[in-house]
C-alpha atoms as a PDB file:
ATOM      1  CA  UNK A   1      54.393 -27.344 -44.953  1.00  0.00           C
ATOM      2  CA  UNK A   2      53.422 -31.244 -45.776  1.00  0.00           C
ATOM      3  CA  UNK A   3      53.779 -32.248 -42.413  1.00  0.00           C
ATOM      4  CA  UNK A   4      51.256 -29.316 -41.431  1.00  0.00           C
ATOM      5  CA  UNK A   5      48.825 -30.254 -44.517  1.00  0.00           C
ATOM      6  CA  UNK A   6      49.517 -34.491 -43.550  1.00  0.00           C
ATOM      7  CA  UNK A   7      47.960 -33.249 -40.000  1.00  0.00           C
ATOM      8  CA  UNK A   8      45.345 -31.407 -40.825  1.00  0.00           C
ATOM      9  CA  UNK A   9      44.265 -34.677 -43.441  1.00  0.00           C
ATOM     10  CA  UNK A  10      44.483 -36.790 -39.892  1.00  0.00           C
ATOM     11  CA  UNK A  11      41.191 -35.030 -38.942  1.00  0.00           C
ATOM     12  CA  UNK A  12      39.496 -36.347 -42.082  1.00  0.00           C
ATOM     13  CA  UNK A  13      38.386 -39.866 -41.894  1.00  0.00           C
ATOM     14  CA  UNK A  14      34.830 -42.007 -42.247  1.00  0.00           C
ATOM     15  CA  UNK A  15      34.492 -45.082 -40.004  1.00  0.00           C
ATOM     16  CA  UNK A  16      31.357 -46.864 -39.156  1.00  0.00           C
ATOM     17  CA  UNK A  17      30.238 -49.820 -36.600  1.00  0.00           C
ATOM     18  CA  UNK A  18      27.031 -51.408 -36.008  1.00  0.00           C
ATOM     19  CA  UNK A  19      25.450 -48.275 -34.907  1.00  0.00           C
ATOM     20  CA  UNK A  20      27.186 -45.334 -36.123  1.00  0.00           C
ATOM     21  CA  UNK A  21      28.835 -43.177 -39.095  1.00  0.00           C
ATOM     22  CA  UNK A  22      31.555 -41.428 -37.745  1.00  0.00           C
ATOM     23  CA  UNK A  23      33.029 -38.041 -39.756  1.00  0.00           C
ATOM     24  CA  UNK A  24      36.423 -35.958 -38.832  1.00  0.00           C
ATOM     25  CA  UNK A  25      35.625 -32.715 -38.435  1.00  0.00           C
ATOM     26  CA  UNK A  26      37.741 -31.252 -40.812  1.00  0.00           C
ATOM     27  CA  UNK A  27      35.739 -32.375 -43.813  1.00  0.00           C
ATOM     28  CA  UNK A  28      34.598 -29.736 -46.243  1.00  0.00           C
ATOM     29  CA  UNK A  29      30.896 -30.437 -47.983  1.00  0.00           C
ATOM     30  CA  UNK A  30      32.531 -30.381 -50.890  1.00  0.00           C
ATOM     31  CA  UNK A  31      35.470 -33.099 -50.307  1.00  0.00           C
ATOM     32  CA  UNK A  32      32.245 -35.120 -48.681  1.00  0.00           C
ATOM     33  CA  UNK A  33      30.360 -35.241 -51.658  1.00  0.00           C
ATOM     34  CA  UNK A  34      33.290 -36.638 -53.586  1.00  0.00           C
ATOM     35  CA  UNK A  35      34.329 -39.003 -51.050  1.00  0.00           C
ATOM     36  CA  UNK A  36      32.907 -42.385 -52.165  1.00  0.00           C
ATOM     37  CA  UNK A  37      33.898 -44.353 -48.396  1.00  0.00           C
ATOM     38  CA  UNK A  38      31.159 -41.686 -47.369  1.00  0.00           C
ATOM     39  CA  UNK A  39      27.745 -43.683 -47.358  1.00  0.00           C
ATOM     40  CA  UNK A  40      25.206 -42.287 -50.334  1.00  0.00           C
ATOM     41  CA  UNK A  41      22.542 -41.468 -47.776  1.00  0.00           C
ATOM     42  CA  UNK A  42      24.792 -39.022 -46.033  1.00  0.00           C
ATOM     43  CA  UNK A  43      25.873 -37.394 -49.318  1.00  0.00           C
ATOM     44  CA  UNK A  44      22.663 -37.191 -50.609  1.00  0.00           C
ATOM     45  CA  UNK A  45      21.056 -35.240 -47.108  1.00  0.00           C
ATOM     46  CA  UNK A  46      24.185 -33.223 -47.931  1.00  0.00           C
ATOM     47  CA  UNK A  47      23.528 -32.481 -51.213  1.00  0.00           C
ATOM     48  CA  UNK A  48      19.814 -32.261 -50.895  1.00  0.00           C
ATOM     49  CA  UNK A  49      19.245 -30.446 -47.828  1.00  0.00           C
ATOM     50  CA  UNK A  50      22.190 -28.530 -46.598  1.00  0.00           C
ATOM     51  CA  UNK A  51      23.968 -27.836 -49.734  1.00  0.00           C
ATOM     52  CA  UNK A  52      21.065 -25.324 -50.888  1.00  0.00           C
ATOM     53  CA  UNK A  53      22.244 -23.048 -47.210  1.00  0.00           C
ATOM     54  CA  UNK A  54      25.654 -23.435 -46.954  1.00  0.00           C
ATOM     55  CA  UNK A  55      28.807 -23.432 -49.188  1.00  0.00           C
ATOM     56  CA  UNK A  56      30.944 -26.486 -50.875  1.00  0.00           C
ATOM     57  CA  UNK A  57      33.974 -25.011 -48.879  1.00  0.00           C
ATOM     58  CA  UNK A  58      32.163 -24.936 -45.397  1.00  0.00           C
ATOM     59  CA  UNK A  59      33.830 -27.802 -42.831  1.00  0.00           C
ATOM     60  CA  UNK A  60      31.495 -29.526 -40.680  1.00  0.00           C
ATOM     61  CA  UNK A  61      33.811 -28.420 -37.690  1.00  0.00           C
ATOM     62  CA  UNK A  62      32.733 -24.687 -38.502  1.00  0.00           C
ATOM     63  CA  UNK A  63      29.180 -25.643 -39.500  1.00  0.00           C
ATOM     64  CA  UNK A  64      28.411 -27.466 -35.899  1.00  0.00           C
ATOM     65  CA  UNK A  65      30.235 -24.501 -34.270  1.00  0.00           C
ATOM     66  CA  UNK A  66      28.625 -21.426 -35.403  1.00  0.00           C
ATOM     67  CA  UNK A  67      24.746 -23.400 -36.189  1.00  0.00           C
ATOM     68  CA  UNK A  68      21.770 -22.284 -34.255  1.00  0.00           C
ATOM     69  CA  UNK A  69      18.618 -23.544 -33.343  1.00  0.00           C
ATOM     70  CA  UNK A  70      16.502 -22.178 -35.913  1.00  0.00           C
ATOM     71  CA  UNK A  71      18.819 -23.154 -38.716  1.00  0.00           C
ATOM     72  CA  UNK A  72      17.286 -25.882 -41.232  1.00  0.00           C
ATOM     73  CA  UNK A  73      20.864 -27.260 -41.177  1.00  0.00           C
ATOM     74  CA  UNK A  74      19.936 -27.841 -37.571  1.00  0.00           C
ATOM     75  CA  UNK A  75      16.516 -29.684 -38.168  1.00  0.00           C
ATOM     76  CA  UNK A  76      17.791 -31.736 -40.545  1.00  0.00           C
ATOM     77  CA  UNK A  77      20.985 -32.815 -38.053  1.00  0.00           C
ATOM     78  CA  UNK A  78      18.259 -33.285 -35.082  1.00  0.00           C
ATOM     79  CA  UNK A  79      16.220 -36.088 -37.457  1.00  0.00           C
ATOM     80  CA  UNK A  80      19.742 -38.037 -37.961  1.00  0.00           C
ATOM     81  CA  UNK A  81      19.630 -37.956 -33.782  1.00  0.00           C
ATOM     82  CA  UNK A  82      23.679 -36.568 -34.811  1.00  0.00           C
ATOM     83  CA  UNK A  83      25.883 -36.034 -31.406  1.00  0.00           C
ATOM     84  CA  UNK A  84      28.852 -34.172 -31.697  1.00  0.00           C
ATOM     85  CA  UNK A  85      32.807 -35.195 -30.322  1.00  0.00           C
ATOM     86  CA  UNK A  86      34.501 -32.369 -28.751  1.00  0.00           C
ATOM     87  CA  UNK A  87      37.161 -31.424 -26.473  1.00  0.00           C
ATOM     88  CA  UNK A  88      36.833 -29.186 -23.797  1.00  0.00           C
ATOM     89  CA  UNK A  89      39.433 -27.643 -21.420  1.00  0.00           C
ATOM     90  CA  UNK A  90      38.451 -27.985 -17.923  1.00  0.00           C
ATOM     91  CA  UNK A  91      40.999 -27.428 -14.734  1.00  0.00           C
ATOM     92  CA  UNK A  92      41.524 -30.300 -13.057  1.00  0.00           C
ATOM     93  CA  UNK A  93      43.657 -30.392  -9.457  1.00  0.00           C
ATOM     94  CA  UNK A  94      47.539 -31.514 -10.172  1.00  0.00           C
ATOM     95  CA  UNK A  95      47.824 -35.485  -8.859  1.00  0.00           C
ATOM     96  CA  UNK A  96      50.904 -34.217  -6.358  1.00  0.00           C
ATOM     97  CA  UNK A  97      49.503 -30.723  -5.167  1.00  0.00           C
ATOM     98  CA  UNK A  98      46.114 -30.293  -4.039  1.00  0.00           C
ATOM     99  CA  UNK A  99      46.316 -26.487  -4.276  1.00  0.00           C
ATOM    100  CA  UNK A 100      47.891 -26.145  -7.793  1.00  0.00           C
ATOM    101  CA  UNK A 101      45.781 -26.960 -10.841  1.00  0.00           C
ATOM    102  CA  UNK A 102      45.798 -26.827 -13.938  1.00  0.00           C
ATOM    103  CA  UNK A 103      43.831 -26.669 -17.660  1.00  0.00           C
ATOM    104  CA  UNK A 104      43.153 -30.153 -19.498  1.00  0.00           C
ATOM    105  CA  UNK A 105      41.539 -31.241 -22.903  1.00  0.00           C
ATOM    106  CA  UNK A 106      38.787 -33.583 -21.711  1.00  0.00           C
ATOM    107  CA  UNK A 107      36.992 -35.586 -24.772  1.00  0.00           C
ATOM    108  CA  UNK A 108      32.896 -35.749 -24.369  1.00  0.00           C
ATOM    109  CA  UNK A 109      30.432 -36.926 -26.671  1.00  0.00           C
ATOM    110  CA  UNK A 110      27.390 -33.707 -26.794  1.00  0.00           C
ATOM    111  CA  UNK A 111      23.558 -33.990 -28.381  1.00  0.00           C
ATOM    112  CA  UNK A 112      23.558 -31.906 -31.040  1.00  0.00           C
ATOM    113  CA  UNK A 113      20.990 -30.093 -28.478  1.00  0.00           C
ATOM    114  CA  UNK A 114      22.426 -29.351 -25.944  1.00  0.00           C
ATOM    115  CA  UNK A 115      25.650 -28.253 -28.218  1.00  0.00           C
ATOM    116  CA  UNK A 116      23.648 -25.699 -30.548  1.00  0.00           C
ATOM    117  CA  UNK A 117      22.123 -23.983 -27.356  1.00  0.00           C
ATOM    118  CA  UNK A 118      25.714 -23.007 -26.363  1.00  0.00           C
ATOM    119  CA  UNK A 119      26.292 -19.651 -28.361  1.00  0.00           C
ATOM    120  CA  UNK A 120      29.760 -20.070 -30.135  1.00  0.00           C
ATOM    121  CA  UNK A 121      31.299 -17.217 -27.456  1.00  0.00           C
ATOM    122  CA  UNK A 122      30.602 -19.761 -24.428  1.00  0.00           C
ATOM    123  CA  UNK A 123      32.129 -22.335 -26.869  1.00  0.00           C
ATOM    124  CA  UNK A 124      35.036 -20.079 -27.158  1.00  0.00           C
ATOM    125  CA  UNK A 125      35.135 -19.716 -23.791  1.00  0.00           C
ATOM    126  CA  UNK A 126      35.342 -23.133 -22.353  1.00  0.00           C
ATOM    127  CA  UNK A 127      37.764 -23.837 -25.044  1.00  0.00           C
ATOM    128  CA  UNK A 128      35.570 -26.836 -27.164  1.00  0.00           C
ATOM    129  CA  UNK A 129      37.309 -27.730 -30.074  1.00  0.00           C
ATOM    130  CA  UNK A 130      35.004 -30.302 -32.382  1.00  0.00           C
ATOM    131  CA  UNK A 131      36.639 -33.670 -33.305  1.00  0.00           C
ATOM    132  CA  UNK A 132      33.978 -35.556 -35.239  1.00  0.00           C
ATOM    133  CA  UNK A 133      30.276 -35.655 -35.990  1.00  0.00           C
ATOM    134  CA  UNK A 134      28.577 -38.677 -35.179  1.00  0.00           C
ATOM    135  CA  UNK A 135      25.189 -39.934 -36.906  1.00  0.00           C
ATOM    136  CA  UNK A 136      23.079 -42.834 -35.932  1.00  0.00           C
ATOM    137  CA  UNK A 137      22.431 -45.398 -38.351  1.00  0.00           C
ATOM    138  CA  UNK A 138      18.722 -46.259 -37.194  1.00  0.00           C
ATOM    139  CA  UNK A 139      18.168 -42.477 -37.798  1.00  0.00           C
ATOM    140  CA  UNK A 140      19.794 -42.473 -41.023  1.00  0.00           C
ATOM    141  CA  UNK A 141      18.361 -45.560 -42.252  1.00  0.00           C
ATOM    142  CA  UNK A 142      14.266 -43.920 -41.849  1.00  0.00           C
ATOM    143  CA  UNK A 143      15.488 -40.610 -42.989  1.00  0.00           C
ATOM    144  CA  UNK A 144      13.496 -39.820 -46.185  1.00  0.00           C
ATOM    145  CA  UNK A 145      15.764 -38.195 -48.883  1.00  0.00           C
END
C-alpha cells in the first residue's frame, strides 16, 4: 500500500521556468491551497474563483477532464492562456513488421480549447490520460485577482 500511495504522490509536484507554472495532475484544490511551493497568485484564482464551483477534494486531473465550455472554471483557465499535458494512445506500425501494429502512450501538450471541446467520452475513447496543467506566467502575471 505505500508504494501505491508513494506513486500516486509522484504525480504531485510544482515546477516553474522562465515562462511557465507547471502542476501534476493529481493535485486536489484543497492540498493546493496548502501547498506554500504553489505561487500565491495561483492559490488565490483558486480560492477566489474556482473554489466557490467546485469542491476542496476535486483533482485538477478530474476538473480538466470532465470541464466544459460554458463552465466559469473554464473562463477563468482560458485568461491564464493554461494548456494541458496529456497522454494519448495512438497505434503506431511495429519498427520490424509493417503489417502488425500496435497501441502507444504518446505525450502532447493541448490548448485548454481545443481539450474542453472534446466531450470526456471521445477522451475516453482515445485513451488521454492528463499529466499536468500548465499556466503561463505573462497570463498569470496581468490576471486581476
Amino acid at each position: 500500500m505505500l508504494l501505491q500511495k508513494q506513486s500516486y504522490e509522484d504525480y504531485k509536484y510544482v515546477m516553474a521556468d522562465m515562462g511557465n507554472v507547471y502542476l501534476g495532475a493529481k493535485y486536489a484544490y484543497g492540498e493546493l491551497l496548502q501547498n506554500e511551493d504553489v505561487p500565491f497568485k495561483i492559490r488565490a484564482v483558486v480560492e477566489r474563483y474556482i473554489l466557490p464551483q467546485s469542491d476542496p477534494e476535486t483533482t485538477l486531473e478530474s476538473e480538466f477532464y470532465y470541464m466544459t465550455l460554458d463552465s466559469f472554471a473554464y473562463r477563468t483557465y482560458r485568461q491564464l492562456k493554461v494548456r494541458v499535458k496529456c497522454s494519448r494512445l495512438v497505434e503506431k506500425r511495429s519498427l520490424f513488421s509493417r503489417r502488425k501494429k500496435r497501441k502507444v502512450y504518446t505525450t502532447e501538450i493541448m490548448g485548454i480549447e481545443n481539450f474542453v471541446k472534446m466531450s470526456p467520452a471521445q477522451k475516453q475513447a482515445q485513451g488521454i490520460l492528463v499529466q499536468e496543467i500548465v499556466i503561463d506566467k505573462l497570463a498569470m502575471m496581468v490576471f486581476v485577482v
